[in-house]
C-alpha atoms as a PDB file:
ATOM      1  CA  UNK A   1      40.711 -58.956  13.065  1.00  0.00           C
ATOM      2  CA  UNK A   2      42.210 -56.338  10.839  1.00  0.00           C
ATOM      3  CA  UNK A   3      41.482 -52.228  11.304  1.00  0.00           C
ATOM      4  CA  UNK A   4      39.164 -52.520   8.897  1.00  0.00           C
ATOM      5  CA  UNK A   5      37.414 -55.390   9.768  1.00  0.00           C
ATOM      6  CA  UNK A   6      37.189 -53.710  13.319  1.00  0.00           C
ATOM      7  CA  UNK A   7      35.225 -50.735  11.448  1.00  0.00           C
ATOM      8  CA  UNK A   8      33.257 -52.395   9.537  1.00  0.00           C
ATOM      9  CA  UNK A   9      31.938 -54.612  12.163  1.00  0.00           C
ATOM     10  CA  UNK A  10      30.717 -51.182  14.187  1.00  0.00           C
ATOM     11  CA  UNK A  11      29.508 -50.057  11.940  1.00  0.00           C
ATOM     12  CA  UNK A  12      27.062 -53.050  11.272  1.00  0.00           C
ATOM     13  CA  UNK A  13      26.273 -53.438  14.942  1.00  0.00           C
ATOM     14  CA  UNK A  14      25.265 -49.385  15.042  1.00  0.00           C
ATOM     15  CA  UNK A  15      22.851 -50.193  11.771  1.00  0.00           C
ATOM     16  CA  UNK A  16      21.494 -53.049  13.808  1.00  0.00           C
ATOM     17  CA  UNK A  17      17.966 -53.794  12.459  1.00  0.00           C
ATOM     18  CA  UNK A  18      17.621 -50.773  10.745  1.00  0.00           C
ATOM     19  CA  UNK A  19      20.204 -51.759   7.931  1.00  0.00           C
ATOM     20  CA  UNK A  20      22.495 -54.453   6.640  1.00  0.00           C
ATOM     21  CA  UNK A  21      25.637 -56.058   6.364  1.00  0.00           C
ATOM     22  CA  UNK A  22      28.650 -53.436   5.069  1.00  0.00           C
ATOM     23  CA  UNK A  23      27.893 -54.124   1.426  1.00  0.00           C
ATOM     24  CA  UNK A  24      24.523 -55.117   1.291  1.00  0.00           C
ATOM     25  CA  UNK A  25      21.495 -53.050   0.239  1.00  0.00           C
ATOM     26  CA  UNK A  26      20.691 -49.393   1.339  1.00  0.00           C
ATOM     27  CA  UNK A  27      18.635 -49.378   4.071  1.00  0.00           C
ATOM     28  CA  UNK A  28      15.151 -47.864   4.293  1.00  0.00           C
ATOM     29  CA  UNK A  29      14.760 -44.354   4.718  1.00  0.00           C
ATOM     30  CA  UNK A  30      18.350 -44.080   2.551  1.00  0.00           C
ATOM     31  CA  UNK A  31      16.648 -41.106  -0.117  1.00  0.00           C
ATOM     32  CA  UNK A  32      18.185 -41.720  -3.711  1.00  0.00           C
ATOM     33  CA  UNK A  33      15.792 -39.529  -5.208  1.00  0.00           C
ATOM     34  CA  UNK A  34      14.216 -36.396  -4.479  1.00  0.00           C
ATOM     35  CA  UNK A  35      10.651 -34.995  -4.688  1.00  0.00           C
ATOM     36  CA  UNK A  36      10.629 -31.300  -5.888  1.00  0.00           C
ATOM     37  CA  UNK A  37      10.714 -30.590  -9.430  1.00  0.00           C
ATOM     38  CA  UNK A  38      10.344 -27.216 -11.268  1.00  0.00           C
ATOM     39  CA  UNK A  39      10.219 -23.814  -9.581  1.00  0.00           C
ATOM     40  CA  UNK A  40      10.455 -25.465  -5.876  1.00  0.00           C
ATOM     41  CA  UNK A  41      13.807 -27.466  -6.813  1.00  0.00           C
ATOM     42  CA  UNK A  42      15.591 -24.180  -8.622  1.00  0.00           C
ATOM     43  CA  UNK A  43      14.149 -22.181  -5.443  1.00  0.00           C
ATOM     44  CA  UNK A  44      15.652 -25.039  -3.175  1.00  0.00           C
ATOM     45  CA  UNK A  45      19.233 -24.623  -4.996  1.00  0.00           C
ATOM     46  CA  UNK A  46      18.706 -20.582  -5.023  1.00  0.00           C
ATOM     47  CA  UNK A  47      18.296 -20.567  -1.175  1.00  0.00           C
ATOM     48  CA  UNK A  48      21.011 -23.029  -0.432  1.00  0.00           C
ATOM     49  CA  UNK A  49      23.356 -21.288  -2.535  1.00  0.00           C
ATOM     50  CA  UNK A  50      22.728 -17.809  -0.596  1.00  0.00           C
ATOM     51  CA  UNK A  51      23.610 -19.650   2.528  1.00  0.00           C
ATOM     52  CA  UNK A  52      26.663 -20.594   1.426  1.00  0.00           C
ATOM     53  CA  UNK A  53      27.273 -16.674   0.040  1.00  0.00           C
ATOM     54  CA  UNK A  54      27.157 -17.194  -3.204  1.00  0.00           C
ATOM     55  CA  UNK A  55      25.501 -14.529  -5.529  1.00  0.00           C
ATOM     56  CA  UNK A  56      22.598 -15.905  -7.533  1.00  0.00           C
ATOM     57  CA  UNK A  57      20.890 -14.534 -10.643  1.00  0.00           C
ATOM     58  CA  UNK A  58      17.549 -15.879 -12.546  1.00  0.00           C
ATOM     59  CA  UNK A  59      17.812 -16.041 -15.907  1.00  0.00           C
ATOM     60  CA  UNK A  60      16.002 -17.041 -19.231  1.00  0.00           C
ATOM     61  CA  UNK A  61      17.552 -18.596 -22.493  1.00  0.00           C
ATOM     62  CA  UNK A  62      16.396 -15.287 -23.651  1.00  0.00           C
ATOM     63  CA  UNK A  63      17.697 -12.858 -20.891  1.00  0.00           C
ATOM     64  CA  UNK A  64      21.084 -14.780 -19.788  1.00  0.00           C
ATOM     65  CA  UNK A  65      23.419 -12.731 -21.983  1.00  0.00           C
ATOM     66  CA  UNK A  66      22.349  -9.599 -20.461  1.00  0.00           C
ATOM     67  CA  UNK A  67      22.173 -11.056 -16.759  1.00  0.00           C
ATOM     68  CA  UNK A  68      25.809 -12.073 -17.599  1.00  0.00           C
ATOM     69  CA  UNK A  69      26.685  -8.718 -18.496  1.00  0.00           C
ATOM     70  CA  UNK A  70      24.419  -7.107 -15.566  1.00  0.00           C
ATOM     71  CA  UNK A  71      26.618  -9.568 -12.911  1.00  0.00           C
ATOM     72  CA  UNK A  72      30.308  -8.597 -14.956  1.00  0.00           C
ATOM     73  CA  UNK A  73      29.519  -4.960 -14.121  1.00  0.00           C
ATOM     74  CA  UNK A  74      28.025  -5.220 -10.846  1.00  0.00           C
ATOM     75  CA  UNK A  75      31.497  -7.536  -9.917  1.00  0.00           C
ATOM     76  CA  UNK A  76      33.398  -4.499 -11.661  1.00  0.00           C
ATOM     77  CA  UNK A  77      32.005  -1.828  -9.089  1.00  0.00           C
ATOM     78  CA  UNK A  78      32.134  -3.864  -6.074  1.00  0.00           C
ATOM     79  CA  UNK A  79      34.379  -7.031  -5.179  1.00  0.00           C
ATOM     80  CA  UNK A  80      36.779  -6.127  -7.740  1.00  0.00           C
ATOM     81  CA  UNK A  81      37.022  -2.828  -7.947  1.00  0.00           C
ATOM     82  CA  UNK A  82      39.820  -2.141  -6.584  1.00  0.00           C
ATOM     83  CA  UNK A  83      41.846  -4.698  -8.669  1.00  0.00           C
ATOM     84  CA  UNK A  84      40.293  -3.792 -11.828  1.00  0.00           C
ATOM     85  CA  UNK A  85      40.554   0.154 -11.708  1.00  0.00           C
ATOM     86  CA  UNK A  86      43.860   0.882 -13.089  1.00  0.00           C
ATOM     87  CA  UNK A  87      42.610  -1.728 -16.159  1.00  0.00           C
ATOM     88  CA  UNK A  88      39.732  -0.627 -16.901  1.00  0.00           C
ATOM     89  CA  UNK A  89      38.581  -3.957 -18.815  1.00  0.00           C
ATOM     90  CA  UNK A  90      37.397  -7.283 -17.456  1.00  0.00           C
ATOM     91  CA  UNK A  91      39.602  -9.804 -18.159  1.00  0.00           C
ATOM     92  CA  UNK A  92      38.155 -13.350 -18.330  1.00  0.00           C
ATOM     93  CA  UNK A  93      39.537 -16.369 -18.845  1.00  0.00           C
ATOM     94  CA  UNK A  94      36.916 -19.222 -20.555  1.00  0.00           C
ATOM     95  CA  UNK A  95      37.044 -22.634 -21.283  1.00  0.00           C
ATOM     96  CA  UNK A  96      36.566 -24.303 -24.445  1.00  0.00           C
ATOM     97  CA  UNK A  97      33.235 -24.541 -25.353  1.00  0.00           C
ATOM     98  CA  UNK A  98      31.649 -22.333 -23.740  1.00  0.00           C
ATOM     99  CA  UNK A  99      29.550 -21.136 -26.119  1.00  0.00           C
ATOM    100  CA  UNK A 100      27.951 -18.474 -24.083  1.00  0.00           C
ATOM    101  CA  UNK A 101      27.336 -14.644 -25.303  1.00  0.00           C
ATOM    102  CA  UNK A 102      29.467 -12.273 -23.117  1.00  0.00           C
ATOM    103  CA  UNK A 103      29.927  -8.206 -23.364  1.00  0.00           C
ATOM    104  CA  UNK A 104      31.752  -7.166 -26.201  1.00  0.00           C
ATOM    105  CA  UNK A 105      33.969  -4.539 -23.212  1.00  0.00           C
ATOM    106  CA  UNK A 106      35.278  -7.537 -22.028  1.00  0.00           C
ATOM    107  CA  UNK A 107      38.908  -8.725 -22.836  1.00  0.00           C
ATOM    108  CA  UNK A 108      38.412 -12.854 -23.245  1.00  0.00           C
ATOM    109  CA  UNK A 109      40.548 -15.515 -23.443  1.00  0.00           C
ATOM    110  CA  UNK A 110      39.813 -19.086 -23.811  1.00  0.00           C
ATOM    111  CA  UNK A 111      42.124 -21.209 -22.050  1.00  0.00           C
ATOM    112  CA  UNK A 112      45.119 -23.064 -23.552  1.00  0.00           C
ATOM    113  CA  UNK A 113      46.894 -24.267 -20.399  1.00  0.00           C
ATOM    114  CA  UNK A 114      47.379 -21.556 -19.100  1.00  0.00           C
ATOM    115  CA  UNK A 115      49.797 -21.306 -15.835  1.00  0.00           C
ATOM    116  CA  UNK A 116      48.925 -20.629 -12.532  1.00  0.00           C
ATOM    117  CA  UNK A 117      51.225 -17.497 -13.098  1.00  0.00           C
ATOM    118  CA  UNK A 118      49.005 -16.137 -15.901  1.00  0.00           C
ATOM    119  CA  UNK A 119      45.717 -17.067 -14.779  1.00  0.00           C
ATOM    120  CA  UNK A 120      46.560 -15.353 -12.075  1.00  0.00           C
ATOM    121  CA  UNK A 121      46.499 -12.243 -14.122  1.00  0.00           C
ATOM    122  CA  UNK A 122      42.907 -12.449 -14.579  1.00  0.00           C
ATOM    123  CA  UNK A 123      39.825 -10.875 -13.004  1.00  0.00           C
ATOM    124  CA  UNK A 124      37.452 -14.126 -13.394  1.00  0.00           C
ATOM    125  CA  UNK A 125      36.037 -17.024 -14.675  1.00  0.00           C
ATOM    126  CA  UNK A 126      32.908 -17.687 -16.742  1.00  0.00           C
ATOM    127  CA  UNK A 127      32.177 -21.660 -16.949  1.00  0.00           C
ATOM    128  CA  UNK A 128      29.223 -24.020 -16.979  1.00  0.00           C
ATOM    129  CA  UNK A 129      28.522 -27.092 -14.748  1.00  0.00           C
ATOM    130  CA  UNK A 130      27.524 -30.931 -15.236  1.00  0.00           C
ATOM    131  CA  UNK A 131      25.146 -30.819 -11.983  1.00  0.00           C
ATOM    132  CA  UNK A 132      23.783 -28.759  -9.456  1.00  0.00           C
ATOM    133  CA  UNK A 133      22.515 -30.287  -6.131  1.00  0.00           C
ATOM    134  CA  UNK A 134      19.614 -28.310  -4.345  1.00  0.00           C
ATOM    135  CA  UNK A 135      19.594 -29.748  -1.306  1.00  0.00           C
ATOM    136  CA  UNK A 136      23.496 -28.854  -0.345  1.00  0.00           C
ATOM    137  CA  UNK A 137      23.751 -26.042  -2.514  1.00  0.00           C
ATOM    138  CA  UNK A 138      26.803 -27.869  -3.997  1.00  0.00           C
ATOM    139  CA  UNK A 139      27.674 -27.385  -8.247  1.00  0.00           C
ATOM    140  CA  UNK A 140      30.034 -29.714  -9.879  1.00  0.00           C
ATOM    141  CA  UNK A 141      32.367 -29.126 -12.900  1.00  0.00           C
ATOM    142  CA  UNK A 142      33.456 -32.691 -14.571  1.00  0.00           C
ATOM    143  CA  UNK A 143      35.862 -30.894 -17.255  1.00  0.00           C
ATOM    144  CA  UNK A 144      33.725 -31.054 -19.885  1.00  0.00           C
ATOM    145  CA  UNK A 145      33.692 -28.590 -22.543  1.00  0.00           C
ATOM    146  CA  UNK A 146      32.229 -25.141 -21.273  1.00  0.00           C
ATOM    147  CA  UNK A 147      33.714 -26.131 -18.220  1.00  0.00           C
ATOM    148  CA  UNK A 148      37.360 -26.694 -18.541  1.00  0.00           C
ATOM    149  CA  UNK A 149      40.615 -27.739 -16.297  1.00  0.00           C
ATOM    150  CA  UNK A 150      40.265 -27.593 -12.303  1.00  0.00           C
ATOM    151  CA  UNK A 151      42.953 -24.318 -12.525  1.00  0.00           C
ATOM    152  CA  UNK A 152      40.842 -21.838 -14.247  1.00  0.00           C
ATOM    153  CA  UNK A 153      38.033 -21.935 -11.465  1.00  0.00           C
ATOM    154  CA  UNK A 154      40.780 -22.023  -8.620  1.00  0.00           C
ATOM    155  CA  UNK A 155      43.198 -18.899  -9.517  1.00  0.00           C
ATOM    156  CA  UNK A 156      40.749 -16.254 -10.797  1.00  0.00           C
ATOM    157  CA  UNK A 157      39.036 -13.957  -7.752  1.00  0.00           C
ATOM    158  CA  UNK A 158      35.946 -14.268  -9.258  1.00  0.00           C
ATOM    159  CA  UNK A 159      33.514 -17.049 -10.441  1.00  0.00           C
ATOM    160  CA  UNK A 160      30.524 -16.920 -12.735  1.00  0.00           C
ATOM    161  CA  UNK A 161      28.379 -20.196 -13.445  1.00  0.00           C
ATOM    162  CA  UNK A 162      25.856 -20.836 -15.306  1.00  0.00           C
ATOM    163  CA  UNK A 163      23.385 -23.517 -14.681  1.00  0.00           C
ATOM    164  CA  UNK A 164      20.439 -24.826 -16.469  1.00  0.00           C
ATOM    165  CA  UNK A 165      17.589 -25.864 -14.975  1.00  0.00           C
ATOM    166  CA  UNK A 166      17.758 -29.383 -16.644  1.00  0.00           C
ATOM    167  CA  UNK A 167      21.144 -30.083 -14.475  1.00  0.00           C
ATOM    168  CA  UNK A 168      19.522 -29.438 -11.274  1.00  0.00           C
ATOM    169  CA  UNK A 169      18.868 -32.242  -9.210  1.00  0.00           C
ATOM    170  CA  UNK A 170      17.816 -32.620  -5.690  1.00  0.00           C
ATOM    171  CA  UNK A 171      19.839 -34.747  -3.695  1.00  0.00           C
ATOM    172  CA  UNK A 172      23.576 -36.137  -3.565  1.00  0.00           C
ATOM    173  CA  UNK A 173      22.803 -39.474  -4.861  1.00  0.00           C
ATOM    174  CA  UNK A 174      21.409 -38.353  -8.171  1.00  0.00           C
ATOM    175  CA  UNK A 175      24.185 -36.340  -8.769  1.00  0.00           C
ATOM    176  CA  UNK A 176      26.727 -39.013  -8.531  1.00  0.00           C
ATOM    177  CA  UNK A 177      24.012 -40.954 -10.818  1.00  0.00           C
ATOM    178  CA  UNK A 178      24.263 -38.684 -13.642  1.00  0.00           C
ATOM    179  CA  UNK A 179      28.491 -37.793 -13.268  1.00  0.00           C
ATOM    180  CA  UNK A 180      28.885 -41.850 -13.653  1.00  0.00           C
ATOM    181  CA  UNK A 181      30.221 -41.249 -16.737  1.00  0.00           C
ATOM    182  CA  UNK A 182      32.630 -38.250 -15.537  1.00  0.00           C
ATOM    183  CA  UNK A 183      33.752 -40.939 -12.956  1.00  0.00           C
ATOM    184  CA  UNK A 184      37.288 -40.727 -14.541  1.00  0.00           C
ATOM    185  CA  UNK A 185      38.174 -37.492 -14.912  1.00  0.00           C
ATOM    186  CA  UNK A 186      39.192 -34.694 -11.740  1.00  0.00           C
ATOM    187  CA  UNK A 187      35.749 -33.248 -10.690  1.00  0.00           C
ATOM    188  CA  UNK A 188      35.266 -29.898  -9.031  1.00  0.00           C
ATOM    189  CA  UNK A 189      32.706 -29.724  -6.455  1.00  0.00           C
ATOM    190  CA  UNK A 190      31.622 -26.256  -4.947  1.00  0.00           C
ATOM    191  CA  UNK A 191      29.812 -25.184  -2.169  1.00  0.00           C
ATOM    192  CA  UNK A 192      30.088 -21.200  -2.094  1.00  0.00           C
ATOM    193  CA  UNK A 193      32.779 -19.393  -2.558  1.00  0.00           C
ATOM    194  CA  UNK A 194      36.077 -20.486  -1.062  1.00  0.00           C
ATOM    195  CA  UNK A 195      36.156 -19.763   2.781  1.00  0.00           C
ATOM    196  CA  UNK A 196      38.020 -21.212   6.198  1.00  0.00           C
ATOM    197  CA  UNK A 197      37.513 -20.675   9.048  1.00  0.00           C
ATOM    198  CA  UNK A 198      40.929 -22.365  10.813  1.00  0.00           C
ATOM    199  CA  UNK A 199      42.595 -19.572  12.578  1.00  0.00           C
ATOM    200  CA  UNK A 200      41.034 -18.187  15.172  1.00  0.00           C
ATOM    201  CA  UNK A 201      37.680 -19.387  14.074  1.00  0.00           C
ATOM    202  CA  UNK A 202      37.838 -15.907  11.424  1.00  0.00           C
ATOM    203  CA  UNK A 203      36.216 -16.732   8.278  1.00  0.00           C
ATOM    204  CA  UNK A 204      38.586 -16.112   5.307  1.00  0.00           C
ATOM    205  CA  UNK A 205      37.180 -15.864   1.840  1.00  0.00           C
ATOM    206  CA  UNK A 206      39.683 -17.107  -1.225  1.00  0.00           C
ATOM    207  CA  UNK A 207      42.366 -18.654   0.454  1.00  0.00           C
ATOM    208  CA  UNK A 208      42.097 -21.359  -1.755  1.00  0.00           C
ATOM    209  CA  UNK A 209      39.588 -20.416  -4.689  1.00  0.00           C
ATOM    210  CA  UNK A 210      37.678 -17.772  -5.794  1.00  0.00           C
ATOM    211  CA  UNK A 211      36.720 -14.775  -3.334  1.00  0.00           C
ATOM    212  CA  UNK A 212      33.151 -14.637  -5.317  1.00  0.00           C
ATOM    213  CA  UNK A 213      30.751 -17.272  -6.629  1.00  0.00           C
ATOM    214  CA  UNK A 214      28.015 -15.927  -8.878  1.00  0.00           C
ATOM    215  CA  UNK A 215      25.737 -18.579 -10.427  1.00  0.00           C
ATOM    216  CA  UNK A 216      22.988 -17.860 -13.168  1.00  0.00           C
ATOM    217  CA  UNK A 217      20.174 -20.379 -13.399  1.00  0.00           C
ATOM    218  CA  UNK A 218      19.242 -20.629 -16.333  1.00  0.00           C
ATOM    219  CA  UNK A 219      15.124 -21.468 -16.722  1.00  0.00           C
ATOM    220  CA  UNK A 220      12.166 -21.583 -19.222  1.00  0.00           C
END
């Protein structure tokens, strides 16, 4: 019997009578879809998202240009402050296809493969998302347009999503449902800003992605 075999077969003897062979169908109780909808599924994600430290804004079709704006200044006068005062501009980097309204004060560029050098050089990051998953707070990128390469959402201190109520979804499952097609490309899965905790047990923020996750829902 090979490693795997070994593995395998535990893991069918744990299942016992409350699931199936390694292969077989899910067993009951296995949720592929979730039951909130609406307000209770966006207030699910909102909540989830806090927990993780993220920033969250509501926003309409109508509002989101000025919530954008209201979350660039707020991130000017706080987080990055400090790194932005001898600028005195925002500088964001975008991905193609964004096609979102931002403030005319702030100095944009849409990325063109950038390097890690240059993005480096750049306050933050405004993108959108292919799914958002309430239960774990989680938002995936899928490198579609409006979303762009892994890099730009990595280097930059600071994040800003925006996510649309239709891309919500409650659990894991239906998320990997509807990035089936995405299957092939890198996908970018994010759970609050980037933290660890290894030494010492110390929580460090942005050792290995942004220092700041602000997300916009987008509903109505």
């Amino acid at each position: 019997m090979t490693a795997r075999d070994e593995v395998l077969a535990r893991i069918d003897a744990a299942l016992g009578s409350h699931g199936t062979s390694p292969g077989g169908p899910v067993p009951d109780g296995y949720r592929t879809r979730g039951d909130l909808s609406g307000p209770e599924l966006l207030d699910l994600l909102a909540d989830r998202l806090a927990d993780y430290r993220a920033l969250v804004r509501r926003a309409t079709p109508a509002t989101l240009a000025a919530e954008i704006s209201a979350a660039l200044s707020a991130a000017l006068s706080a987080a990055l402050s400090e790194a932005l005062a001898g600028r005195g501009a925002r500088r964001l980097v975008v991905p193609p296809g964004l096609n979102i309204e931002l403030p005319r004060s702030a100095d944009v560029t849409v990325d063109a493969g950038l390097t890690a050098a240059e993005l480096d050089r750049y306050d933050g990051v405004v993108t959108r998302a292919a799914v958002a998953i309430a239960e774990t707070g989680t938002i995936v990128l899928d490198g579609s347009p409006g979303q762009g390469r892994r890099a730009i959402t990595l280097v930059p201190d600071y994040h800003l999503c925006v996510v649309e109520a239709s891309q919500v979804v409650q659990l894991v499952p239906e998320a990997v449902a509807r990035l089936a097609s995405a299957a092939g490309r890198p996908l970018t899965w994010i759970s609050g800003p980037s933290a660890t905790s290894d030494i010492e047990l110390e929580r460090v923020e942005g050792v290995h992605g942004p220092r700041t996750l602000e997300v916009v829902l987008v509903a109505g």
